[in-house]
Every structure is written in C-alpha cells, then in structure tokens.
N, C-alpha and C. Protein backbone atom coordinates (compact mmCIF):
# COMPACT_ATOMS: atom_id res chain seq x y z
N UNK A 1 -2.89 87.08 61.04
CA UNK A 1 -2.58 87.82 62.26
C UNK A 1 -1.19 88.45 62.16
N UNK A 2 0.00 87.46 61.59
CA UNK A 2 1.42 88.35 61.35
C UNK A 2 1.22 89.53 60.42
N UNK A 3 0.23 89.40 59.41
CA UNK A 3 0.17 90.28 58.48
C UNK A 3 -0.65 91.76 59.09
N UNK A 4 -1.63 91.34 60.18
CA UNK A 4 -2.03 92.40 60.20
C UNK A 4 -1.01 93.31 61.47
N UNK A 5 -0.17 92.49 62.48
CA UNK A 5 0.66 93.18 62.73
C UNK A 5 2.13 94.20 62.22
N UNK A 6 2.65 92.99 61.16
CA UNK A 6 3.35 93.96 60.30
C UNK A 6 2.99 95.12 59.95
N UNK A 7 1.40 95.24 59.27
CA UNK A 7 1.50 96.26 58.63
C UNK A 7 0.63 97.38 59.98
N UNK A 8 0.79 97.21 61.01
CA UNK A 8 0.14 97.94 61.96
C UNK A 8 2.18 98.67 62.26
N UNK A 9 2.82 97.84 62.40
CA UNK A 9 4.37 98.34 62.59
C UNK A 9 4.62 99.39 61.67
N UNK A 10 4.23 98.73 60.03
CA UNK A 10 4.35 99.55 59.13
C UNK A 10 3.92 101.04 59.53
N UNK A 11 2.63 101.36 59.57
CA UNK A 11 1.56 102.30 59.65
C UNK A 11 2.67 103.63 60.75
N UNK A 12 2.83 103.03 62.32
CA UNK A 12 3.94 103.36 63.23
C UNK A 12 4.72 104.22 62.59
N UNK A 13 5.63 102.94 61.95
CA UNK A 13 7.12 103.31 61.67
C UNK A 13 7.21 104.66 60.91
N UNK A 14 6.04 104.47 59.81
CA UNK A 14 5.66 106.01 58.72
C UNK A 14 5.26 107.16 59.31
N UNK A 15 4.57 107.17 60.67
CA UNK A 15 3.97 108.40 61.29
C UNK A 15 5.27 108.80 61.90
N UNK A 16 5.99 107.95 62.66
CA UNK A 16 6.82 108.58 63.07
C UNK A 16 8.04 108.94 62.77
N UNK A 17 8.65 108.22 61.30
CA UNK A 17 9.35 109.14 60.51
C UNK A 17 8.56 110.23 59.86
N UNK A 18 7.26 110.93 59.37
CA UNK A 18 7.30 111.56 58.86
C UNK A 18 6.60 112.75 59.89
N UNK A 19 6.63 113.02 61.12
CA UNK A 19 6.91 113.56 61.89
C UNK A 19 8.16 114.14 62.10
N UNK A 20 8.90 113.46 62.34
CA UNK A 20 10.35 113.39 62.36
C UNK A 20 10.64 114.38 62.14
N UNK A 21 10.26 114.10 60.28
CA UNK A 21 10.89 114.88 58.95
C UNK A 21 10.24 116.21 59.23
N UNK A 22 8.83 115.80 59.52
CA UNK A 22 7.84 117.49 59.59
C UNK A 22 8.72 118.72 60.67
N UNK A 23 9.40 117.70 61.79
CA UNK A 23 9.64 118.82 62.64
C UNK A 23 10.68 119.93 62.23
N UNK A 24 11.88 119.06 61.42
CA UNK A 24 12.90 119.41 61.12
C UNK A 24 12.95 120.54 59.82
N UNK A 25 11.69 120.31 59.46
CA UNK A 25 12.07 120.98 57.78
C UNK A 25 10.53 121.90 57.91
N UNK A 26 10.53 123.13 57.09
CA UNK A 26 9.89 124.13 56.94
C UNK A 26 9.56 124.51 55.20
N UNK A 27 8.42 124.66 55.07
CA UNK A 27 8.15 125.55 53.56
C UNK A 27 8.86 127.11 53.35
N UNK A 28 9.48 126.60 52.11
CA UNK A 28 10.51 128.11 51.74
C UNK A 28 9.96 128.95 51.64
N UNK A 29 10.00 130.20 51.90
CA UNK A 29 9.28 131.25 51.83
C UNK A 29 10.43 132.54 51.22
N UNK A 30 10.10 133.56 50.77
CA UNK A 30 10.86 134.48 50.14
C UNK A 30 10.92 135.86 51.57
N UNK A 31 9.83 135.68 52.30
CA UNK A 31 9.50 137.14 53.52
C UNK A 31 11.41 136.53 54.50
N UNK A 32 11.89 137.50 55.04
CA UNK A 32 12.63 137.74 55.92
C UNK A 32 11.95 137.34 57.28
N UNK A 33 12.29 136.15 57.77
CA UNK A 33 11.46 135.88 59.09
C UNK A 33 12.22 136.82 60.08
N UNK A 34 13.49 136.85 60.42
CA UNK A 34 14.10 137.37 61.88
C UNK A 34 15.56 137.53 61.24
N UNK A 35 15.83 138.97 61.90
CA UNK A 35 17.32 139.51 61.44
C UNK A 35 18.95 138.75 61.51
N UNK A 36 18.22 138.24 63.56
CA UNK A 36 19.13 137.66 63.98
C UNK A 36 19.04 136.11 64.16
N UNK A 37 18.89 135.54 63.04
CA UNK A 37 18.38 133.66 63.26
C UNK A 37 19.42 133.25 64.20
N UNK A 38 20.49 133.34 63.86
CA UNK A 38 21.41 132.60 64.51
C UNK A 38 22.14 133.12 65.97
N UNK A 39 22.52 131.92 66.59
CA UNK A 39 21.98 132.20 67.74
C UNK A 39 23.51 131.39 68.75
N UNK A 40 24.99 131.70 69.23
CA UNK A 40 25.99 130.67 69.17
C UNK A 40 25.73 130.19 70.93
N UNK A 41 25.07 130.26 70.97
CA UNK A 41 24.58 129.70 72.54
C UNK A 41 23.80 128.68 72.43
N UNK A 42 23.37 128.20 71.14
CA UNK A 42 22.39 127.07 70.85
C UNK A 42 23.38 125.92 70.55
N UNK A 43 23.27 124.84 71.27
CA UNK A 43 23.57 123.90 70.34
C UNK A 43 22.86 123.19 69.36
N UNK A 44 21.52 123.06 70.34
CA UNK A 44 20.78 122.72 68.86
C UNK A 44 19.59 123.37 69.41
N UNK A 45 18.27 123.13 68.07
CA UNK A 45 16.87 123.95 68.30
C UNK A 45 15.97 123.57 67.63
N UNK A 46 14.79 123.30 68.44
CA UNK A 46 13.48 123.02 67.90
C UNK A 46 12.57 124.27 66.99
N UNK A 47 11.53 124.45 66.66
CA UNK A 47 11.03 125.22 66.16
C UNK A 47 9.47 124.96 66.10
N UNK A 48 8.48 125.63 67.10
CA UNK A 48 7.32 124.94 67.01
C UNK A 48 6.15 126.11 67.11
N UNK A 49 4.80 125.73 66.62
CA UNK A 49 3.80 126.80 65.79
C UNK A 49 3.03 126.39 67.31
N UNK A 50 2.65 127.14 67.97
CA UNK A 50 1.87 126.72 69.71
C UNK A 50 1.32 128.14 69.98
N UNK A 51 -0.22 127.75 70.03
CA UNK A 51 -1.17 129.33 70.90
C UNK A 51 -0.30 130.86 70.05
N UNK A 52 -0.68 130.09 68.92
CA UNK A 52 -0.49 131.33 67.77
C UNK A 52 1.22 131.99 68.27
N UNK A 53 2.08 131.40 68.46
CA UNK A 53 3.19 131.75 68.79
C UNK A 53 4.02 131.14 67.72
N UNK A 54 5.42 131.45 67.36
CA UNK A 54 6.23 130.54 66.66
C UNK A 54 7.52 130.46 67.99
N UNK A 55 7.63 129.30 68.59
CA UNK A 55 8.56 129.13 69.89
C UNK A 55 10.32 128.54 69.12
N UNK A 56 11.01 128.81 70.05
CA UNK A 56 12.15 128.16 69.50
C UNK A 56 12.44 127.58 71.22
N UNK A 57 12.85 126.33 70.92
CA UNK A 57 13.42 125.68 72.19
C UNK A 57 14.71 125.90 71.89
N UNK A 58 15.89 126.13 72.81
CA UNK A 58 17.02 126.17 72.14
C UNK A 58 17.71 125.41 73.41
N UNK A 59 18.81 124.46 72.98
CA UNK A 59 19.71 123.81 74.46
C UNK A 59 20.93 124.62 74.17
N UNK A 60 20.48 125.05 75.41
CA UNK A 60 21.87 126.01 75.56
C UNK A 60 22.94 125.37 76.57
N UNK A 61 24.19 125.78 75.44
CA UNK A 61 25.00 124.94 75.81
C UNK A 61 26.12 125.90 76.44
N UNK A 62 27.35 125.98 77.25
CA UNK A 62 28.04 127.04 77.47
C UNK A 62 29.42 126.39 78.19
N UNK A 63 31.22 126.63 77.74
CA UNK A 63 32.33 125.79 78.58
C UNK A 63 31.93 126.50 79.83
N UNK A 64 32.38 125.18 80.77
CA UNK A 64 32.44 126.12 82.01
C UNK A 64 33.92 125.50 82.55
N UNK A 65 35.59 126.22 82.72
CA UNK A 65 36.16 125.24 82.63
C UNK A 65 36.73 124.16 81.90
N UNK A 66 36.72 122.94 82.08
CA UNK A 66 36.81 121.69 81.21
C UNK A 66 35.82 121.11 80.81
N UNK A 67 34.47 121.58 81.44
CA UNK A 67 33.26 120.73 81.23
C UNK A 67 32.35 121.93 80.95
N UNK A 68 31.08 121.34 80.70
CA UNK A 68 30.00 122.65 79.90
C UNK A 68 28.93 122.63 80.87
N UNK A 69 27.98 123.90 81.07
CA UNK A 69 26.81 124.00 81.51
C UNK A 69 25.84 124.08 80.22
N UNK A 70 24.48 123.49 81.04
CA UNK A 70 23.33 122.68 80.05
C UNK A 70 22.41 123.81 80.35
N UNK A 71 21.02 124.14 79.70
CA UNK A 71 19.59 124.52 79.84
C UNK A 71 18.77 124.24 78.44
N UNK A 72 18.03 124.64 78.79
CA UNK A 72 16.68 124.28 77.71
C UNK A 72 16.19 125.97 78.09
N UNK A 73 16.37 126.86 76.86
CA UNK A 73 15.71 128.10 76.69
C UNK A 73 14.66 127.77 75.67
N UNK A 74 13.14 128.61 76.22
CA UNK A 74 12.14 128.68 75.65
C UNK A 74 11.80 130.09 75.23
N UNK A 75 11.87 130.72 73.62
CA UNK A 75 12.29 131.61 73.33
C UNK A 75 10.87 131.84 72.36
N UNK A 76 10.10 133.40 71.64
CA UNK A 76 9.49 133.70 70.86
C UNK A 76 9.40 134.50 70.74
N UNK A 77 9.09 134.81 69.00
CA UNK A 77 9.05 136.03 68.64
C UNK A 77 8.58 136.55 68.24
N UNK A 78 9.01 138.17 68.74
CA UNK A 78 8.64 139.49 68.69
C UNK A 78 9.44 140.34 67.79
N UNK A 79 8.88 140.69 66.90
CA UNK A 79 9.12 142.15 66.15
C UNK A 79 10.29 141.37 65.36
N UNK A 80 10.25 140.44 64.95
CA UNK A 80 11.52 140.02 63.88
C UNK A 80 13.21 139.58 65.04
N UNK A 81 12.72 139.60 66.71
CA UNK A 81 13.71 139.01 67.36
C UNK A 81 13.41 137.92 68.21
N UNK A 82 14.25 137.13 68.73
CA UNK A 82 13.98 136.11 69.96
C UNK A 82 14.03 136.76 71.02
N UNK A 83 13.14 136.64 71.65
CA UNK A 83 12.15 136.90 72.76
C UNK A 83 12.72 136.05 73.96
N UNK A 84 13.42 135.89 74.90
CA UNK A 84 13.62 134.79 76.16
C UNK A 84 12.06 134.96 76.73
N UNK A 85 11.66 133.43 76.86
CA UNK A 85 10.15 133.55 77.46
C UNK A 85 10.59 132.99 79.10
N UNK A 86 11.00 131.61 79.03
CA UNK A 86 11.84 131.17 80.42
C UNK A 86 12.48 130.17 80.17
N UNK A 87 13.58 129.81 80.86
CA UNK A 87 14.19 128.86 81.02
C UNK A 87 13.33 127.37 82.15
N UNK A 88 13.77 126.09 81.68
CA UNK A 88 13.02 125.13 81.51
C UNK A 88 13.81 124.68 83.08
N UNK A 89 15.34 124.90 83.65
CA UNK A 89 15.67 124.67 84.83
C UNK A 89 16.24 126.35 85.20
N UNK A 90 16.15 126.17 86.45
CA UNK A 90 16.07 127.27 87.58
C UNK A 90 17.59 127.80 87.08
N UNK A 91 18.37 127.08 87.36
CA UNK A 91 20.07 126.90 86.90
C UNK A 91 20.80 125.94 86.03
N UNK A 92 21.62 126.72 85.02
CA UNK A 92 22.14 125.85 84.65
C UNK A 92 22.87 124.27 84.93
N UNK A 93 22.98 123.05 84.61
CA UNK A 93 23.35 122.44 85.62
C UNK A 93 24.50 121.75 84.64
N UNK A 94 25.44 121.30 85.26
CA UNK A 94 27.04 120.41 84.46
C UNK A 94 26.23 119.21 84.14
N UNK A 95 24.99 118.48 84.27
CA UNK A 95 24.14 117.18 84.14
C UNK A 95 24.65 117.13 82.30
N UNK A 96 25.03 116.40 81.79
CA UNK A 96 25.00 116.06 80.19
C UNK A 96 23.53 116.40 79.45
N UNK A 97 23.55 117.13 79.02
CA UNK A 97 22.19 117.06 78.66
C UNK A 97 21.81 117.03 76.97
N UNK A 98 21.65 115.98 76.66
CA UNK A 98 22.10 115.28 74.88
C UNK A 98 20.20 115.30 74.61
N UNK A 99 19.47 114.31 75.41
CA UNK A 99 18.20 114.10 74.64
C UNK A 99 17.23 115.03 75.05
N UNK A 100 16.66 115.64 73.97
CA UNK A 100 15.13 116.40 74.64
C UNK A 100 14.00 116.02 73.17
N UNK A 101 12.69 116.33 73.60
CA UNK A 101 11.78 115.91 72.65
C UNK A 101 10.16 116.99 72.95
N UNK A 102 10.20 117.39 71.58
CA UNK A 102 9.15 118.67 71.81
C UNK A 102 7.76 118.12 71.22
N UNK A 103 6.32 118.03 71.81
CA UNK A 103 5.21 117.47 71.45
C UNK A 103 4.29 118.58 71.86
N UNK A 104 3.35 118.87 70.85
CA UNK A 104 2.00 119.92 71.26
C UNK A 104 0.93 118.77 70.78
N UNK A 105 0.63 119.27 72.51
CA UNK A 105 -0.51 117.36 72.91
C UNK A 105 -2.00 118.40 72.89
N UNK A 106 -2.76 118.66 71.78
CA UNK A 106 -3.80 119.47 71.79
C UNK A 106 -3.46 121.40 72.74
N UNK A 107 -3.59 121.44 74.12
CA UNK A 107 -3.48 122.97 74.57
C UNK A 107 -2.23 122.64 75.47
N UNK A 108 -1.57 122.30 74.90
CA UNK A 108 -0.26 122.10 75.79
C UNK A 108 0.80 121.84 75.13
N UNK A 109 1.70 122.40 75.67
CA UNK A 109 3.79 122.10 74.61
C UNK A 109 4.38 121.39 75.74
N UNK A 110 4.76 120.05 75.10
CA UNK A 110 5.15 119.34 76.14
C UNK A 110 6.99 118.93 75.90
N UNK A 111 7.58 119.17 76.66
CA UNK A 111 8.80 118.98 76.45
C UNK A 111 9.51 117.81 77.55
N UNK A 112 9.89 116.80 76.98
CA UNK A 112 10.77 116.00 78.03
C UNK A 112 12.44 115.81 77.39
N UNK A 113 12.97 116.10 78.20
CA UNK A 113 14.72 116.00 77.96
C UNK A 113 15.04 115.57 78.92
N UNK A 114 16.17 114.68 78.80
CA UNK A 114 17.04 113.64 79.39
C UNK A 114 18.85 114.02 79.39
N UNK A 115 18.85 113.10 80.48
CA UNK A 115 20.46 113.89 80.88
C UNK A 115 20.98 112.10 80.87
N UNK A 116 22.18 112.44 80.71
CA UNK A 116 23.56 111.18 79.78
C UNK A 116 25.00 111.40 81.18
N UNK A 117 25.13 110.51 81.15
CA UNK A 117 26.74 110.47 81.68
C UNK A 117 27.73 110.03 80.88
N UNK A 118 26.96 108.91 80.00
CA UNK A 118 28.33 109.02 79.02
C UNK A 118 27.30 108.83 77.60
N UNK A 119 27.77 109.03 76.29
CA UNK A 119 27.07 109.39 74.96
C UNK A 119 26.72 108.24 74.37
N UNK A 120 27.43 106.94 74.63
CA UNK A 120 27.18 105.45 74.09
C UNK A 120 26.24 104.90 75.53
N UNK A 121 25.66 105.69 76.44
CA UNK A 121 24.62 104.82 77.34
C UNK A 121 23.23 105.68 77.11
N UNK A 122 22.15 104.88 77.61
CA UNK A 122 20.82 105.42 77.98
C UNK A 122 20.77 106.29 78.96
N UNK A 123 20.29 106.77 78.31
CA UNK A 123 19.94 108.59 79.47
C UNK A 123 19.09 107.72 81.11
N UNK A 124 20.17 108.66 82.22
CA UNK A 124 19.26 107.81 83.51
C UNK A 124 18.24 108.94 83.97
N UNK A 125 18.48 110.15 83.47
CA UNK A 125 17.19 110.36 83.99
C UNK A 125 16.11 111.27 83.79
N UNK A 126 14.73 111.50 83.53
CA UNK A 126 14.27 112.22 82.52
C UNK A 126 13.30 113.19 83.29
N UNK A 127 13.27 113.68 82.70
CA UNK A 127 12.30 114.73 83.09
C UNK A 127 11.02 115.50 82.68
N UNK A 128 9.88 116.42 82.74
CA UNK A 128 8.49 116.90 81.63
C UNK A 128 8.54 118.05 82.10
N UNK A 129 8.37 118.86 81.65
CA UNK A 129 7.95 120.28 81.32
C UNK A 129 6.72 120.70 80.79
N UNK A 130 6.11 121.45 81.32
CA UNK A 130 4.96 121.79 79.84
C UNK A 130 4.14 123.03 80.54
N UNK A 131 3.53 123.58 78.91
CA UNK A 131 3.48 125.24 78.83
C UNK A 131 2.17 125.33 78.08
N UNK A 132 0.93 125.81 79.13
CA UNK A 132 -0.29 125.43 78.34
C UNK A 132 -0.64 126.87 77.64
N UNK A 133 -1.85 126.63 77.14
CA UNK A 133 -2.10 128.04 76.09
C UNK A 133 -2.35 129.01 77.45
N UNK A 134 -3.22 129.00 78.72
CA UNK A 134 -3.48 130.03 79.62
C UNK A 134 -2.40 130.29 79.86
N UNK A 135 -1.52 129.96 79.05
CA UNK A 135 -0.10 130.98 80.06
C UNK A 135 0.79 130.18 81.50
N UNK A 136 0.22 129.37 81.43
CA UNK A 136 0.62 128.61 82.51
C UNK A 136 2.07 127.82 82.31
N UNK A 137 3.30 128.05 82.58
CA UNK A 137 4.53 127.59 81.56
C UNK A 137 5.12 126.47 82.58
N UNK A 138 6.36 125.84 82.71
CA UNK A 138 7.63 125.03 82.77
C UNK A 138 6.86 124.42 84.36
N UNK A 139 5.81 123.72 84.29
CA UNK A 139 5.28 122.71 85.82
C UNK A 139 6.35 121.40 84.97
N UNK A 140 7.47 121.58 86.17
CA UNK A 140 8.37 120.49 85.44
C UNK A 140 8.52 119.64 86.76
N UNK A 141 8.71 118.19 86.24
CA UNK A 141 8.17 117.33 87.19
C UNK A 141 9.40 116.06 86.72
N UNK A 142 9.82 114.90 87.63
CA UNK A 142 10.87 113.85 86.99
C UNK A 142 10.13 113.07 86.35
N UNK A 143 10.40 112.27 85.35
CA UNK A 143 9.13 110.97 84.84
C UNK A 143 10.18 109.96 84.30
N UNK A 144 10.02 108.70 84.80
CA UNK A 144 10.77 107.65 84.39
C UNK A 144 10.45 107.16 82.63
N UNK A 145 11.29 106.44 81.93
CA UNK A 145 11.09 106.31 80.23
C UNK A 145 12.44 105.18 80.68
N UNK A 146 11.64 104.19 79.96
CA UNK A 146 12.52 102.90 80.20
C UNK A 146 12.92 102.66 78.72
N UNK A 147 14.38 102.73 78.32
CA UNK A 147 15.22 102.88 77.36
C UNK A 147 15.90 101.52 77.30
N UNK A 148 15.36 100.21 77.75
CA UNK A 148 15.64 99.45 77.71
C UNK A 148 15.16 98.40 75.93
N UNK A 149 16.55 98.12 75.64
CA UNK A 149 16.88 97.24 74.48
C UNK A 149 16.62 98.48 73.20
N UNK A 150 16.66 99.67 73.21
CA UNK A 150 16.95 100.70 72.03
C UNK A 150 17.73 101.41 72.26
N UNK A 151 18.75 100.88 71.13
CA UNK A 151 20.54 101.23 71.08
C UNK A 151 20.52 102.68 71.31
N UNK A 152 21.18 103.12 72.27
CA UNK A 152 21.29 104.73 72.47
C UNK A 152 22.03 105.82 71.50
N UNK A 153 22.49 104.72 70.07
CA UNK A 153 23.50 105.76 69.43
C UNK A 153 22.63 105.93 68.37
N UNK A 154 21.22 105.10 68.93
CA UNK A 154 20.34 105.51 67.31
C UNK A 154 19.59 106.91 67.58
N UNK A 155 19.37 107.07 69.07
CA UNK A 155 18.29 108.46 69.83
C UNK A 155 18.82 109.38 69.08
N UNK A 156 17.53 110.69 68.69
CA UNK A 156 17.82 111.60 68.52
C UNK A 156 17.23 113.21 68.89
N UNK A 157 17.03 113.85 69.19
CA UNK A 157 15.75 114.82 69.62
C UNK A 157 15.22 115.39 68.07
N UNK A 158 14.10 115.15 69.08
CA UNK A 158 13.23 115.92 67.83
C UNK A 158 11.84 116.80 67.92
N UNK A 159 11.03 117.18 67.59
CA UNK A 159 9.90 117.92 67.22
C UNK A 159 8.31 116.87 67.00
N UNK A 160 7.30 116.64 67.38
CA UNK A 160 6.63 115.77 66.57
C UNK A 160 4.65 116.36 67.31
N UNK A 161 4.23 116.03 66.44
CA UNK A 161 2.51 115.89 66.77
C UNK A 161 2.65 114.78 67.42
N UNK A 162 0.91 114.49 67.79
CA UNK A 162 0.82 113.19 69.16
C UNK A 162 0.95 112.34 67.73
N UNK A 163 0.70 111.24 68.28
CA UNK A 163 0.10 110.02 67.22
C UNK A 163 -1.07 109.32 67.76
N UNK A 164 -1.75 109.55 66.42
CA UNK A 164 -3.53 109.11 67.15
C UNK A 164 -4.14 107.26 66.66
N UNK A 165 -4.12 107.24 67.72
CA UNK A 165 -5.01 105.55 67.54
C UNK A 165 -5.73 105.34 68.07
N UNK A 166 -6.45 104.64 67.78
CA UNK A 166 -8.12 104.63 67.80
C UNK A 166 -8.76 105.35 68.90
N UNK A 167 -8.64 106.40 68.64
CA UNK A 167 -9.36 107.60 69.65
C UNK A 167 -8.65 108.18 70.84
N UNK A 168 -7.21 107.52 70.98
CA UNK A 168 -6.29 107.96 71.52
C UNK A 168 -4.70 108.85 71.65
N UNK A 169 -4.57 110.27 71.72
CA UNK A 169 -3.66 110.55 71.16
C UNK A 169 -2.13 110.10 72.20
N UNK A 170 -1.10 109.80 71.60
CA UNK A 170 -0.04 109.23 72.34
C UNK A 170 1.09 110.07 71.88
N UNK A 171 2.07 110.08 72.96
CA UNK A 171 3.35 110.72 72.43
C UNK A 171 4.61 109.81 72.26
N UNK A 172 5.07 109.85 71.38
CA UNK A 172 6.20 108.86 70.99
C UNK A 172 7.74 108.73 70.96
N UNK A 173 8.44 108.41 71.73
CA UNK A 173 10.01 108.57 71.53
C UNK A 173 10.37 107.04 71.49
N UNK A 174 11.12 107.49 70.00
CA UNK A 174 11.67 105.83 69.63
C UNK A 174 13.08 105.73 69.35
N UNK A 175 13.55 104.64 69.12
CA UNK A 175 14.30 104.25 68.76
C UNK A 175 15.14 102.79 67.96
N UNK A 176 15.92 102.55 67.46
CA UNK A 176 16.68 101.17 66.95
C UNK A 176 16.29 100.32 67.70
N UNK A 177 15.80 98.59 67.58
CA UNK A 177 15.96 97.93 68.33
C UNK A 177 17.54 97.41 68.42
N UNK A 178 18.33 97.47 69.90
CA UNK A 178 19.47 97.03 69.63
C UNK A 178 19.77 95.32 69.64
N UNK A 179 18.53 94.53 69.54
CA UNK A 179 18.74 93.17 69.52
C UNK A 179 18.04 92.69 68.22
N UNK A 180 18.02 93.39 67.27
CA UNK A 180 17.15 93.18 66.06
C UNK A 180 18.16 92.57 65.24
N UNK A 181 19.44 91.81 65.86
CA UNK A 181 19.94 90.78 64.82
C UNK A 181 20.16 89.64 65.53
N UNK A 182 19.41 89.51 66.69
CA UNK A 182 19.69 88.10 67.55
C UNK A 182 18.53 87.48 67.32
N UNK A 183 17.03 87.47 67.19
CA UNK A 183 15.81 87.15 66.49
C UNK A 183 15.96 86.91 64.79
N UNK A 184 16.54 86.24 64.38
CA UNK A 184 16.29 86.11 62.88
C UNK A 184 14.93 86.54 62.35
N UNK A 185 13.78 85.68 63.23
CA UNK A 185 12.66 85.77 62.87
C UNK A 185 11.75 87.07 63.22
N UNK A 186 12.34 87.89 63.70
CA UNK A 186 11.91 89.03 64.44
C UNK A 186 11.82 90.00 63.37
N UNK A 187 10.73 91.20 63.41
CA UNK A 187 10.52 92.22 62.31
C UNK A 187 10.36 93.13 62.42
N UNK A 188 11.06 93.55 64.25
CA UNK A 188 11.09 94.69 64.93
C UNK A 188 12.19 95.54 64.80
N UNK A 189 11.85 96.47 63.63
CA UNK A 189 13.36 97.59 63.53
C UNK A 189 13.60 98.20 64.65
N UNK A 190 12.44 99.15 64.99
CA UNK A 190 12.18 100.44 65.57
C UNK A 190 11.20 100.04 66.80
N UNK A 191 11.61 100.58 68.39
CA UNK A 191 10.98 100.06 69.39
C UNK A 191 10.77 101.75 69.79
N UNK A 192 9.16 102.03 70.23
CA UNK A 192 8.59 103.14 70.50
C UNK A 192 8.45 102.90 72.29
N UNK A 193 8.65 104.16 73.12
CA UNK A 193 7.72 104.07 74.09
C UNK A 193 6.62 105.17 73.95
N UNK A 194 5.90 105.03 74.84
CA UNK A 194 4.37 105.92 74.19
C UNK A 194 4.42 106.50 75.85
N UNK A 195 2.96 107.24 75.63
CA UNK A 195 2.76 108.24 76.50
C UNK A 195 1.53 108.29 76.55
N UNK A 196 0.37 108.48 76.68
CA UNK A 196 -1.21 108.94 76.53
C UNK A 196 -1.28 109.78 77.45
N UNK A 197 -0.47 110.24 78.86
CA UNK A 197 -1.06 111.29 79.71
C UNK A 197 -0.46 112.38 79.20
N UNK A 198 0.13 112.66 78.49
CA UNK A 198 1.17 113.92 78.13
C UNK A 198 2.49 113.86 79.05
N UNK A 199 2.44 112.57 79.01
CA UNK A 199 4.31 112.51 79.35
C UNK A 199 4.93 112.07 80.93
N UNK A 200 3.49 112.30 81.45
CA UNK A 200 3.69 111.43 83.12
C UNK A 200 3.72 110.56 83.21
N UNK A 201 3.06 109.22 81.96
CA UNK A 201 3.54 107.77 81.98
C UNK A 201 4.15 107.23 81.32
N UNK A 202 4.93 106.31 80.91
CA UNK A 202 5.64 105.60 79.64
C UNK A 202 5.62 104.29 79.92
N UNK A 203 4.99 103.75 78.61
CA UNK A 203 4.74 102.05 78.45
C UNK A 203 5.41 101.85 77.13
C-alpha cells in the first residue's frame, strides 16, 4: 500500500513538473514570429495555443508613485503584432499581484491569479477568470485556494494542461511542503491543490 502510494506521488510530481517545463519552453523555429516580442509593461508572460489563437497573458505591471499598479492583459496575434483582446480587471488596482496560473480545461482558458501583501506570505485572496472558445471572455468571479502548509517562497506562476485521473480532468497549483522536515517519516515533497470544476472549487 506505501508502495503503491509513493509511486502514485511519483506519477503527480512528473506531470506536473513536466507541464511546468511544457509551459515555459517552445520548439525553435527559424520563421520570424512577431516584430515587436518585447513588451516593457510586462513583468512577466504566459504564452498559450487556445481556439486556434496564440494568446499572451501579460501582468502588467506600472510605478505609480512609491508603489506600482497591477493587471492581467489578455493579448493575440494579428499580422505579426499583439493584439489587446481585454483586460482581466476593470482597473488597475495597487493589490500586489505576484501569483497567477494559466490552464486550457478542454473549451475554456482558465486563469486564476492571486494578490500578496507581503512576498514571504500566502496570497489572501484569489480569484478565476475564464474565456471560452464562443467568444465569451473574463466571467471573473472570487474563489478561495487554501495555501495552507506550502511554503510561499516555493510558488510560482505558470502555464499547464489539466491533469487527468481516472476519467477526471483536474487543475493543479502546487507547491513545497513547508513541514517536510518535521515528519522524518513523511515522503511528501510537493503538496498540490486540485480543481475538477475549472477553478470554482479547491480541495
């Protein structure tokens, strides 16, 4: 029974590093994708293949003052440029906004990002977005994600497919366990929460 849980952890731990890896990295190609890649309003950016589109999420970051304004731009392209499709909040807001996480759950791009008050705590409070193939974009709604006992300096945003088990596809944001040296006997690196509705529940 330990054995067949280990290697059920195992199985986990591999989908969702090599997701991870899938989101982040691209096949080289020699064609000129877009003139203007770069982009200094991004702090950082996803990159995802959705209803024959290639999307770029970008968190746009901007000083305002001493402190910065946050958004989540949802961007695609046209004719070799980025395209603004819409922004993910109405207004920019001063909220910290460090975690977001991009999932295409079969006809839907599902995006949840989280806002920080300070960079060494768990994000308090999260939020879903999502943009189906009819065109239907940003029905953004609050959704609780209990970040309890995964060290917040391990989080990172990222890109990923669902993860499918036994006939169920789930969405995954994980992280470090931060008590994985008080259990000697314990063999829990990495603590996942999941999703099966597309992001309205977390267990």
């Amino acid at each position: 029974m330990t054995f067949i849980s280990t290697f059920s952890q195992l199985i986990l731990y591999t989908h969702v590093l090599l997701n991870i890896c899938y989101g982040f990295y691209f096949e080289q190609t020699e064609e000129l994708l877009i003139k203007n890649a770069h982009s200094n309003i991004c702090k950082r950016e996803h990159y995802i293949s959705f209803n024959k589109e290639i999307i770029k999420l970008c968190l746009f970051s901007q000083p305002s003052g001493v402190h910065s304004k946050y958004n989540l731009i949802v961007n695609t392209l046209k004719e070799e440029k980025w395209e603004e499709k819409y922004k993910i909040l109405k207004e920019n807001t001063f909220k910290i906004l460090k975690y977001f996480y991009t999932f295409v759950n079969k006809n839907e791009l599902v995006i949840i990002f989280c806002f920080n008050k300070l960079i060494n705590k768990a994000p308090y409070e999260c939020h879903r977005s999502i943009n189906k193939v009819d065109g239907k974009g940003n029905e953004e709604q609050r959704v609780r994600i209990n970040y309890n006992h995964i060290d917040p300096l391990s989080l990172v945003d990222y890109t990923s497919n669902t993860f499918d088990f036994l006939g169920t596809s789930y969405l995954l944001i994980c992280g470090i366990n931060e008590n994985r040296k008080l259990s000697p006997g314990s063999h829990v690196f990495i603590l996942c929460r999941a999703s099966k509705d597309s992001g309205i529940t977390w267990g």
